[in-house]
Protein backbone atom coordinates (compact mmCIF):
# COMPACT_ATOMS: atom_id res chain seq x y z
CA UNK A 1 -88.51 -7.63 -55.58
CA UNK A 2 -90.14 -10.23 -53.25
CA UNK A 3 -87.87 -12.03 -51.21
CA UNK A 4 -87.92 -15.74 -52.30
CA UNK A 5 -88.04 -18.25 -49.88
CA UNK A 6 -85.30 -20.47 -49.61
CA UNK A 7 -86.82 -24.05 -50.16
CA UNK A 8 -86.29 -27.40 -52.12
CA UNK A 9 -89.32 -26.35 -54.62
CA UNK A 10 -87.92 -22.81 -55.44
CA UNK A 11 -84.46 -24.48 -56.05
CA UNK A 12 -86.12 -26.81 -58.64
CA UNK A 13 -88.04 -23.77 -60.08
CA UNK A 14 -84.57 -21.94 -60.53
CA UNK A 15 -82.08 -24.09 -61.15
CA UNK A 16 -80.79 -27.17 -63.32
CA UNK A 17 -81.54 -30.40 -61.21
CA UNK A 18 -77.61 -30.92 -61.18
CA UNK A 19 -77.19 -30.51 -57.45
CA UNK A 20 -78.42 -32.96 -54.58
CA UNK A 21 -78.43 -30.35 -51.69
CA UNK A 22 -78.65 -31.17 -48.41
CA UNK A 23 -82.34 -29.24 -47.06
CA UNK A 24 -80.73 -26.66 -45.32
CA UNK A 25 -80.32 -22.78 -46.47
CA UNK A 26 -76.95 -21.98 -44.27
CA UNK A 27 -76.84 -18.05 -43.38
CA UNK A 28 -73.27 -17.66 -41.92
CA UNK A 29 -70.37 -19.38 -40.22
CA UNK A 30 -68.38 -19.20 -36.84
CA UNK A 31 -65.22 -21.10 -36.61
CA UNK A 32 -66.03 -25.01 -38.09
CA UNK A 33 -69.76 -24.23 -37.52
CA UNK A 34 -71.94 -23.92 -39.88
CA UNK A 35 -75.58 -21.87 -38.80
CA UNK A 36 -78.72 -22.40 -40.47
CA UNK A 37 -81.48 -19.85 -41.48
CA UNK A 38 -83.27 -21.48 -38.42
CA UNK A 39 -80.06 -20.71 -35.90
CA UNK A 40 -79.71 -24.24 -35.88
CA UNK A 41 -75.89 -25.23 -35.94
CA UNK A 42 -73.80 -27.73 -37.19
CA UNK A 43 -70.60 -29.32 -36.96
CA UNK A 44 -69.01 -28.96 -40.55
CA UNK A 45 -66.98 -31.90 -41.66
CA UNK A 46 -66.82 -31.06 -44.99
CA UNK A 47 -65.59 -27.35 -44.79
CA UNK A 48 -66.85 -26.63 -48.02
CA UNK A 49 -65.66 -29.78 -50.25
CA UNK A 50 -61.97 -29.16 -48.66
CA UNK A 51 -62.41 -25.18 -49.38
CA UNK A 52 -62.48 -23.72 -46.07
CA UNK A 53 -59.15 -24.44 -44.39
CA UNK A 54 -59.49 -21.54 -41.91
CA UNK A 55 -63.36 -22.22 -41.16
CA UNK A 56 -65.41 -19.85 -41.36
CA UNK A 57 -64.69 -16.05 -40.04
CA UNK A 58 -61.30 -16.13 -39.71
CA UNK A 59 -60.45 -11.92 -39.51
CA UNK A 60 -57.50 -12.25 -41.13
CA UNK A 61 -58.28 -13.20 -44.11
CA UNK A 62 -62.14 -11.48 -44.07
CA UNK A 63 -59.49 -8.20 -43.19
CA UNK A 64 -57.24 -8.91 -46.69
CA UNK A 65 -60.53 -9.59 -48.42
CA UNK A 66 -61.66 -5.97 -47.78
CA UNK A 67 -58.94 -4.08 -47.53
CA UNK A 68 -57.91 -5.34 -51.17
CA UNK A 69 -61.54 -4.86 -52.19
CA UNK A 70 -61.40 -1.79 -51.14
CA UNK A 71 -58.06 -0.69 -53.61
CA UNK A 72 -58.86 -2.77 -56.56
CA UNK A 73 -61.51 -6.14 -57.50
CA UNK A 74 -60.52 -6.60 -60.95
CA UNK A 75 -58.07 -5.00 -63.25
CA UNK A 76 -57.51 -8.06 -65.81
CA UNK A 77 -53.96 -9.60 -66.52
CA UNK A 78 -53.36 -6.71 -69.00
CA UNK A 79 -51.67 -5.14 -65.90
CA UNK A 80 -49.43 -6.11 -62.80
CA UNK A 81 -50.75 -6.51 -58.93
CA UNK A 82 -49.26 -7.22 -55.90
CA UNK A 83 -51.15 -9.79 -54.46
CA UNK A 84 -50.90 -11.84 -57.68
CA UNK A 85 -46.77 -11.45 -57.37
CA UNK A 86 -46.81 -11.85 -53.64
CA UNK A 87 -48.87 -15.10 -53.75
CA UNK A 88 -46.67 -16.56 -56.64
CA UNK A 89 -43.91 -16.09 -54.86
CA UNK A 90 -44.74 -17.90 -51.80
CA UNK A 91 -46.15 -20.69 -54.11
CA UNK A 92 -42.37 -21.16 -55.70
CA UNK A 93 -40.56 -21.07 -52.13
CA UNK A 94 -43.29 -23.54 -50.93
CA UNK A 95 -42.83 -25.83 -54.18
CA UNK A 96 -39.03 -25.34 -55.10
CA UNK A 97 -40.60 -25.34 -58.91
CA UNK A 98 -40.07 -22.15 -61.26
CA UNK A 99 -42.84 -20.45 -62.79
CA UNK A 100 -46.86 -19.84 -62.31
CA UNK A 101 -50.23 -19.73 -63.84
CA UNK A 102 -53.45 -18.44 -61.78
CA UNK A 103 -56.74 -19.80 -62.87
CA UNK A 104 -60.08 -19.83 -61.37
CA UNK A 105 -60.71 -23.46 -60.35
CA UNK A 106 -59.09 -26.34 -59.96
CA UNK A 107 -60.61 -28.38 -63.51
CA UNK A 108 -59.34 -25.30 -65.15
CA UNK A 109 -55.76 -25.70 -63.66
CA UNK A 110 -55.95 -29.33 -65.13
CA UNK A 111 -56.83 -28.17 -68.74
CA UNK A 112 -54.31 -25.20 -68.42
CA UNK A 113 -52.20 -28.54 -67.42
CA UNK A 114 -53.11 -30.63 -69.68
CA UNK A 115 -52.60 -28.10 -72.88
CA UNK A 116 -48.80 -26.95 -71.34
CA UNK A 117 -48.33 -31.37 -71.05
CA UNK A 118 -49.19 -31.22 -74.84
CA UNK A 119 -47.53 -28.19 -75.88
CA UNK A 120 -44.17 -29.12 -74.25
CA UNK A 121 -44.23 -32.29 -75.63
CA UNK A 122 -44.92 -31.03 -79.51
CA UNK A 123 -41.82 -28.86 -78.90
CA UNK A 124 -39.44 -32.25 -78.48
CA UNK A 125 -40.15 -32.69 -82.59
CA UNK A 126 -42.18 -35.85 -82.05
CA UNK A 127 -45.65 -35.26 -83.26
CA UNK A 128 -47.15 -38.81 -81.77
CA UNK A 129 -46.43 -37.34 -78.30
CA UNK A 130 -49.61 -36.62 -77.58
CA UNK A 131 -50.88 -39.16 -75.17
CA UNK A 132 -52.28 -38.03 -71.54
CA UNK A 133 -52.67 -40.79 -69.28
CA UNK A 134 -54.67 -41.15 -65.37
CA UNK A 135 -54.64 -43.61 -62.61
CA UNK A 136 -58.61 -45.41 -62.53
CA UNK A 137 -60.62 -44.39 -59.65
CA UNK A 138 -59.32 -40.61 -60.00
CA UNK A 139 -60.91 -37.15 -60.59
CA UNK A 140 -59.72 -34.47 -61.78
CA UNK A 141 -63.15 -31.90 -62.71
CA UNK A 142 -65.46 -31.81 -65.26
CA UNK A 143 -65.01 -29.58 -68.13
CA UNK A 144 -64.17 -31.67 -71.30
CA UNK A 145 -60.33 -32.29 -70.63
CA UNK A 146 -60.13 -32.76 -67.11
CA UNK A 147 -62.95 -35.05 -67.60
CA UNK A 148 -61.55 -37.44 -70.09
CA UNK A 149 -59.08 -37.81 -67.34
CA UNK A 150 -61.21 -38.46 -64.81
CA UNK A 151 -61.91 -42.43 -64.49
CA UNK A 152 -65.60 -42.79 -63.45
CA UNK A 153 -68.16 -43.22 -65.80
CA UNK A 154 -70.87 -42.08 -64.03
CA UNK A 155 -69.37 -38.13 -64.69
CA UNK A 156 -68.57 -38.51 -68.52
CA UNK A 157 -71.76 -40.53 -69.64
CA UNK A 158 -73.99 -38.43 -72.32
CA UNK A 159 -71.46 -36.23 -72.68
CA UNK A 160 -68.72 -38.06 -75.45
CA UNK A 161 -66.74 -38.25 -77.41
CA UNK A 162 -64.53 -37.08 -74.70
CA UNK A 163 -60.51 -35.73 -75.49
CA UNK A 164 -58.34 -38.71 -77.88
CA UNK A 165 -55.17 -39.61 -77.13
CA UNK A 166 -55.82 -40.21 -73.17
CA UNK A 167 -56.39 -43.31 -71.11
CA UNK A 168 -55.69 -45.19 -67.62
CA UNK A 169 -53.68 -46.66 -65.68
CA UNK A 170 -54.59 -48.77 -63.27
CA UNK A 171 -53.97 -47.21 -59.79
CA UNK A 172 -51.11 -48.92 -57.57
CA UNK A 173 -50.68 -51.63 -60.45
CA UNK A 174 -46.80 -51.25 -61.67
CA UNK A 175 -47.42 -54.09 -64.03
CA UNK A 176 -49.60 -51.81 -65.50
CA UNK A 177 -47.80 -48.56 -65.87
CA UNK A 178 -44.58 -50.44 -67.44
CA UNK A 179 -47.42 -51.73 -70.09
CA UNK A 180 -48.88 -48.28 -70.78
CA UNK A 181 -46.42 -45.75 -70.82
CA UNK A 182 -44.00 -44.98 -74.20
CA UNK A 183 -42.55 -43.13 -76.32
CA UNK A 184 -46.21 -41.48 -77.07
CA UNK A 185 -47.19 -40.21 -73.62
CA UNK A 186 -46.57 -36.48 -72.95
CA UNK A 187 -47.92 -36.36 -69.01
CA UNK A 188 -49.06 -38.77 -66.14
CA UNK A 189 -51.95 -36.87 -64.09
CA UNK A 190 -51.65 -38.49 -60.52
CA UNK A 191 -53.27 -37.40 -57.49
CA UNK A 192 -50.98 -38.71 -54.75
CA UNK A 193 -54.05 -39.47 -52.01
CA UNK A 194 -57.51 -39.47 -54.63
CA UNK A 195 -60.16 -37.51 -52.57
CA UNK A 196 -63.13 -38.40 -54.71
CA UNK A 197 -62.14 -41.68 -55.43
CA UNK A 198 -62.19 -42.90 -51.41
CA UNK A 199 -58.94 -41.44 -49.70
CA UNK A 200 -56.44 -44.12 -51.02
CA UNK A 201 -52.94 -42.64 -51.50
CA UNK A 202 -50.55 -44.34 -54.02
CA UNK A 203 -47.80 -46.12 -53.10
CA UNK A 204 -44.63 -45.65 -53.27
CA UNK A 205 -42.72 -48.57 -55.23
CA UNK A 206 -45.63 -46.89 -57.96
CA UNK A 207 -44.09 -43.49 -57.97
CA UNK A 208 -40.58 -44.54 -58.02
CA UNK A 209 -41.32 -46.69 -60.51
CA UNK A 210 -43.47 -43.88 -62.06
CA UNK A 211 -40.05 -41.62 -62.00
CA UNK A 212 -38.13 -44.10 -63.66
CA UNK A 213 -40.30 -44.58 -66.73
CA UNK A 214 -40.18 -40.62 -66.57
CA UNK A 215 -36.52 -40.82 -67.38
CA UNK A 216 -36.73 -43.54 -69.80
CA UNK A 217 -39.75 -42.11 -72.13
CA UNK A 218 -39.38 -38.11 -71.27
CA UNK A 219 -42.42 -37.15 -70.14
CA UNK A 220 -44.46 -35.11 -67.52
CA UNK A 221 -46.02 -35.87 -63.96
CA UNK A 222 -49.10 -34.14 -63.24
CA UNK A 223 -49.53 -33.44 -59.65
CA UNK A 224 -53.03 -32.93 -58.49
CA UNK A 225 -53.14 -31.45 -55.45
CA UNK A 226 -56.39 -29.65 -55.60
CA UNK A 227 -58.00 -31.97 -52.72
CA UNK A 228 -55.06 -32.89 -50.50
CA UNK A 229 -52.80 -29.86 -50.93
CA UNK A 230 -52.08 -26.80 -48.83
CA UNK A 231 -51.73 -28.37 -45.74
CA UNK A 232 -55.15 -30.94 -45.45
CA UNK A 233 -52.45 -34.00 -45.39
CA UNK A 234 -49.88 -32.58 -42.81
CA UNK A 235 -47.70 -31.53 -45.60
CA UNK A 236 -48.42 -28.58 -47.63
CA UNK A 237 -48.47 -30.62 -50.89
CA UNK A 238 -49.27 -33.98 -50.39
CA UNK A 239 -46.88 -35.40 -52.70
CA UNK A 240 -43.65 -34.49 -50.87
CA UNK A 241 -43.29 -37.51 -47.92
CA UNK A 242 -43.20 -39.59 -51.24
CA UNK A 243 -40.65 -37.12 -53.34
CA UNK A 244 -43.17 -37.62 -56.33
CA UNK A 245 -40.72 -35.02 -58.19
CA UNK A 246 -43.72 -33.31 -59.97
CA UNK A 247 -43.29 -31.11 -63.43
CA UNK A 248 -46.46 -29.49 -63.05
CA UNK A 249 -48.56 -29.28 -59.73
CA UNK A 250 -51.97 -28.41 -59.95
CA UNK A 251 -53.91 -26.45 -56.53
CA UNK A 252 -57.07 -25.24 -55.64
CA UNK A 253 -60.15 -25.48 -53.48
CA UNK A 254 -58.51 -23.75 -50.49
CA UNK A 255 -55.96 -21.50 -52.24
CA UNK A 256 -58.46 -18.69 -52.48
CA UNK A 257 -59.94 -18.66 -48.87
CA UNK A 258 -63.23 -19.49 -50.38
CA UNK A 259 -62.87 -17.34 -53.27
CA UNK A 260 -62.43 -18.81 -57.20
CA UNK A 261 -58.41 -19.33 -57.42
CA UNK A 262 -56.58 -21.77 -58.47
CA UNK A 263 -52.55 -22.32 -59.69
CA UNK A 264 -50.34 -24.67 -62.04
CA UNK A 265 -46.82 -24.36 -60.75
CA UNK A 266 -43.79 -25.77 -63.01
CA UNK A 267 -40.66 -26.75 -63.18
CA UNK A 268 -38.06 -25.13 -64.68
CA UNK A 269 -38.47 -27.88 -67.18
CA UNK A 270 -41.62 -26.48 -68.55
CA UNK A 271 -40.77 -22.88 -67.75
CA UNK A 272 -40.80 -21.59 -70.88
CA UNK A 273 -43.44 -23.44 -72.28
CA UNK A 274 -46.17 -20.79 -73.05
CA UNK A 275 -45.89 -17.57 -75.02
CA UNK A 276 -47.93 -14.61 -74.97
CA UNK A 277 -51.49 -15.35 -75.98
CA UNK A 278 -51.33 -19.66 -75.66
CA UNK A 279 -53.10 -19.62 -72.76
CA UNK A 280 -55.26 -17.16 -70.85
CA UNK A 281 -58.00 -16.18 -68.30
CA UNK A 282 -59.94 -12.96 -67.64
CA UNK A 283 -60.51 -13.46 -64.20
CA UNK A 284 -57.39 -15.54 -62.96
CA UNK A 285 -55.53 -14.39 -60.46
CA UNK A 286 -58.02 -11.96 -59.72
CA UNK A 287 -56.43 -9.22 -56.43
CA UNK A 288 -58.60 -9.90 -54.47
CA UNK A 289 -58.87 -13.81 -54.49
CA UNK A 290 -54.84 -13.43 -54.48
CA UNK A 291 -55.03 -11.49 -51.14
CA UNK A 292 -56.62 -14.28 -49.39
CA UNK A 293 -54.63 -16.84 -50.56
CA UNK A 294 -51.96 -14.90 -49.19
CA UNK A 295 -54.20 -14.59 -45.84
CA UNK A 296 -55.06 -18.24 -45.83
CA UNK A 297 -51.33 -19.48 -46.77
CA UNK A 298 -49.90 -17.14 -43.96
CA UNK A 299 -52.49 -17.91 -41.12
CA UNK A 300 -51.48 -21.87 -41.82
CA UNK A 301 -48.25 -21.20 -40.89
CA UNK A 302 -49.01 -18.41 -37.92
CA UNK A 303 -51.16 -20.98 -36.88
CA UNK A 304 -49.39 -24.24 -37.17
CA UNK A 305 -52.45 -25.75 -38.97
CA UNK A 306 -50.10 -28.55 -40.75
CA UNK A 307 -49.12 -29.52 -37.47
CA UNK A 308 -52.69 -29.30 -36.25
CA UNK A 309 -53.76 -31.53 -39.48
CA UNK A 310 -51.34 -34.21 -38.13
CA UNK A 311 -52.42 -34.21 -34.58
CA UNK A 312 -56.11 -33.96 -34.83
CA UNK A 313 -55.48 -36.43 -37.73
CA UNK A 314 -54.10 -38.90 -35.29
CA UNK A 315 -56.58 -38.78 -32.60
CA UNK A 316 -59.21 -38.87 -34.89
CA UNK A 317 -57.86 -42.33 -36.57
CA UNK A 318 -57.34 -43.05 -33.05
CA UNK A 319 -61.24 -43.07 -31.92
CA UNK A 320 -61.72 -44.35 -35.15
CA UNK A 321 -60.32 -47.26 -35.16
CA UNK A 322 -62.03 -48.20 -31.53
CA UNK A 323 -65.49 -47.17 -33.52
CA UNK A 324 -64.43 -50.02 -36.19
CA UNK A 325 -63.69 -52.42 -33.36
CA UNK A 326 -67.12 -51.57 -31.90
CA UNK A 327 -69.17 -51.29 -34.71
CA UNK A 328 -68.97 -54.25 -38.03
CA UNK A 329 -70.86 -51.58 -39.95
CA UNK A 330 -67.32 -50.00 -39.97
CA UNK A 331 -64.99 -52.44 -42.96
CA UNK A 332 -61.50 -49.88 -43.37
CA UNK A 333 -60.53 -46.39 -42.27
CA UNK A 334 -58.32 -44.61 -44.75
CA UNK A 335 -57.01 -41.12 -43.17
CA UNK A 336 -53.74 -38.89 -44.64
CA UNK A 337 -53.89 -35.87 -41.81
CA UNK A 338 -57.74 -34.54 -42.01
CA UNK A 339 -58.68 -36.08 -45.26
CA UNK A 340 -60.58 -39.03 -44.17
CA UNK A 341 -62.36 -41.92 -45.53
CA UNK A 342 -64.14 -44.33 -43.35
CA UNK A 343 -65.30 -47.28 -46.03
CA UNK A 344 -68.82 -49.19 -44.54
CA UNK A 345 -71.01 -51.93 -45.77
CA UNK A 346 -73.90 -49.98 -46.89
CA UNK A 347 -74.36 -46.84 -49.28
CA UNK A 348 -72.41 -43.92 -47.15
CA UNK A 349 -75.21 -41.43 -48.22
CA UNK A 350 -77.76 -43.19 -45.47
CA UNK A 351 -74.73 -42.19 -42.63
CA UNK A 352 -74.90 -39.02 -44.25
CA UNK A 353 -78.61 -38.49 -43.92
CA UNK A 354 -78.12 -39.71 -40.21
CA UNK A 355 -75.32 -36.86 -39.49
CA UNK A 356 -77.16 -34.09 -40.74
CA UNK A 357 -80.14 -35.00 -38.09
CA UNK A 358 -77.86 -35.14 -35.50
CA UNK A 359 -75.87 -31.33 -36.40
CA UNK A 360 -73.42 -32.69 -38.32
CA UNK A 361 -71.99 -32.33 -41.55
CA UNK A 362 -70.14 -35.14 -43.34
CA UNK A 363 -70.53 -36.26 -46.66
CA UNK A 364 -70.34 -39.62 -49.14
CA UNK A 365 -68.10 -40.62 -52.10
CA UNK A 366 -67.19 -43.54 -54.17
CA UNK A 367 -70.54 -45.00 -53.11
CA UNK A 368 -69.54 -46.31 -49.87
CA UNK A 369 -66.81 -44.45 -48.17
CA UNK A 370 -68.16 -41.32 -45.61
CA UNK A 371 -65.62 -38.92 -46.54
CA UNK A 372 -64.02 -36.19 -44.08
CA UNK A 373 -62.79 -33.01 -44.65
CA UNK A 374 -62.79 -30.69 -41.63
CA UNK A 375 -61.59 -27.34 -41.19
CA UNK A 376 -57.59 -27.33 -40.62
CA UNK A 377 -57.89 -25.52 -36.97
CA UNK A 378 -60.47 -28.44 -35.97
CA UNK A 379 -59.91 -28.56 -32.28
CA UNK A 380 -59.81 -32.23 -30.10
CA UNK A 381 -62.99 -31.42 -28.82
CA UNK A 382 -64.89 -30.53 -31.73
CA UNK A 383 -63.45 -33.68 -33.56
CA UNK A 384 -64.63 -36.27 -30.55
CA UNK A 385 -68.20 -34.57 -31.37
CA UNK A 386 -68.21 -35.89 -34.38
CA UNK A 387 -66.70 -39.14 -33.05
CA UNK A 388 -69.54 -39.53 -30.96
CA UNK A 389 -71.94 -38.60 -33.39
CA UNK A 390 -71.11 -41.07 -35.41
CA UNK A 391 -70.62 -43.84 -32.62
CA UNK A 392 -74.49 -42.95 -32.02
CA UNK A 393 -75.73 -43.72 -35.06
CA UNK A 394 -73.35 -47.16 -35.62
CA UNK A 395 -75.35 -47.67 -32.37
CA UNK A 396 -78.81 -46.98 -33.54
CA UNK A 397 -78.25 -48.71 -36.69
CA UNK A 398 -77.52 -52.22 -34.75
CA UNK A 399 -80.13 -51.28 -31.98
CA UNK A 400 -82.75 -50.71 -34.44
């Protein structure tokens, strides 16, 4: 078969129009570069939507992709495999919690989350607990569930009626929570620091408050940690500097190395929740995804990449904040470790537009916020490149 050239017009020819990509065909990676088809290469800020904590080429875990691949790529949860108990293990001795379920992404974690949330409550005898509530501004995915959690319109137009029994809570608002929470609500999804939603973390009068209510009406909290976890905030799960407490905690994006994976961990209050043939995946958990979350999991600690998060964090918020005293364009940096969100006064995507000229990679969300995710072994240097990268075009912008 002809080769196909790789170009905007044979994208639309192929595929749904359901993807803005950026117009470059990327043929491999080194470190947090990113090389184009043309050799050109660029500075990636975005690591893959938060996927690629290691970067790109890391031989460890390219090493436990093939030598698993090698043994076994699929055998199916009708039989046991090492990687899948090794990985679960380190999960529970990283969480403290008590049991897990592998998935393939992280909006099927939430619906594997949100049916155990429903399921555990119907066992309590009360058949009104059925209510699933969200904090506004979140996201949790889009498959039907996960997106009648998720708060923004623009994802669930066209496609209702969405799941009953679910609603919001306004984020940060404890007037609000006291007002919707009851008897009737089985789980609270939070995201402790909302990626999508513009890097805003809640606070934490709202999740000791949020605990409280917890004891009082008997019902779940929903961590989603599938942007900030395993190790982006300085903390392997984001949710611990506040002691959110979590029932279920939901991970993904870099748990597989760059391969499909994703985990709900529980408590030992939901332990026994599901029985054999409730809930199910074919390719969950697959070996070889396993043995790279093993890779990628041991390699952050080998490496000290948490550590690294918080330090290259801090030096970047650092330069930032002398870019927001230099620049007006620049109205509030948000930053938890290498999850970043610098809010402007314009539409982020033109910044974004501007980055890409210049070799680098950064991306926009909630309209207005340029968003960054960086690999987690970002050094100094390559983080003042982007610094100045975007000092430039602040520059230009005024200049011009």
């Amino acid at each position: 078969m002809k080769q196909l050239p790789i170009t905007r017009e044979t994208e639309q020819k192929l595929f749904f129009h359901n993807y803005a990509r950026l117009p470059i065909a990327v043929s491999h990676g080194e470190g947090v570069w990113l090389v184009g088809d043309d050799g050109t290469r660029y500075l990636d800020m975005l690591s893959g939507i938060g996927v690629n904590a290691l970067g790109y080429g890391d031989k460890r875990l390219v090493a436990a992709i093939g030598d698993q691949a090698a043994k076994l790529i699929h055998a199916s949860n009708l039989f046991m495999m090492q990687p899948q108990f090794e990985l679960a293990a380190k999960l529970l001795e990283l969480s403290g919690l008590s049991k897990v379920f592998f998935a393939n992404s992280g909006t099927e974690a939430i619906e594997a989350a949100i049916k155990m949330a429903r399921k555990w409550a119907g066992q309590s005898g009360d058949q009104h607990k059925k209510e699933v509530l969200s904090l506004s501004n979140c996201f949790h995915g889009r498959t039907y569930g996960a997106l009648s959690l998720t708060a923004k319109a623009k994802y669930s137009d066209g496609f209702e009626p969405l799941l009953p029994e679910t609603g919001m809570i306004t984020f940060n608002d404890i007037a609000d929570l006291e007002t919707k929470v009851s008897a009737k609500t089985a789980a609270v999804f939070i995201e402790v620091v909302q990626g999508e939603g513009g890097i805003h973390r809640i606070s934490q009068p709202f999740i000791d408050r949020l605990k409280e209510l917890r004891q009082q009406y008997n019902f779940l909290i929903v961590a989603d940690e599938i942007q900030a976890g395993c190790g982006r905030t300085g903390t392997f799960f984001s949710y611990s500097p506040l002691n959110a407490d979590p029932d279920l905690v939901c991970l993904a994006k870099p748990l597989g190395g760059g391969l499909p994976l994703s985990a709900v961990i529980g408590s030992e209050k939901v332990a026994d929740v599901l029985s054999y043939g409730n809930h199910g995946t074919t390719f969950g958990g697959n070996p070889v995804a396993c043995a790279a979350g093993i890779a990628m999991i041991n390699a952050i600690d080998e490496d000290k990449l948490m550590e690294n998060a918080s330090a290259i964090g801090s030096y970047i918020h650092e330069k930032l904040q002398l870019l927001a005293a230099k620049h007006p364009q620049i109205l509030e940096i948000r930053q938890y470790g290498l999850m970043i969100g610098i809010t402007v006064d314009k539409e982020a995507k033109y910044y974004v537009e501007q980055a890409l000229q210049k070799g680098v990679l950064v991306n926009a969300t909630s309209v207005n916020v340029i968003r960054l995710l960086p690999p987690l072994c970002i050094t100094r240097e390559e983080a003042q490149k982007c610094i100045n990268t975007l000092d430039e075009i602040f520059s230009e912008e005024r200049a011009g």
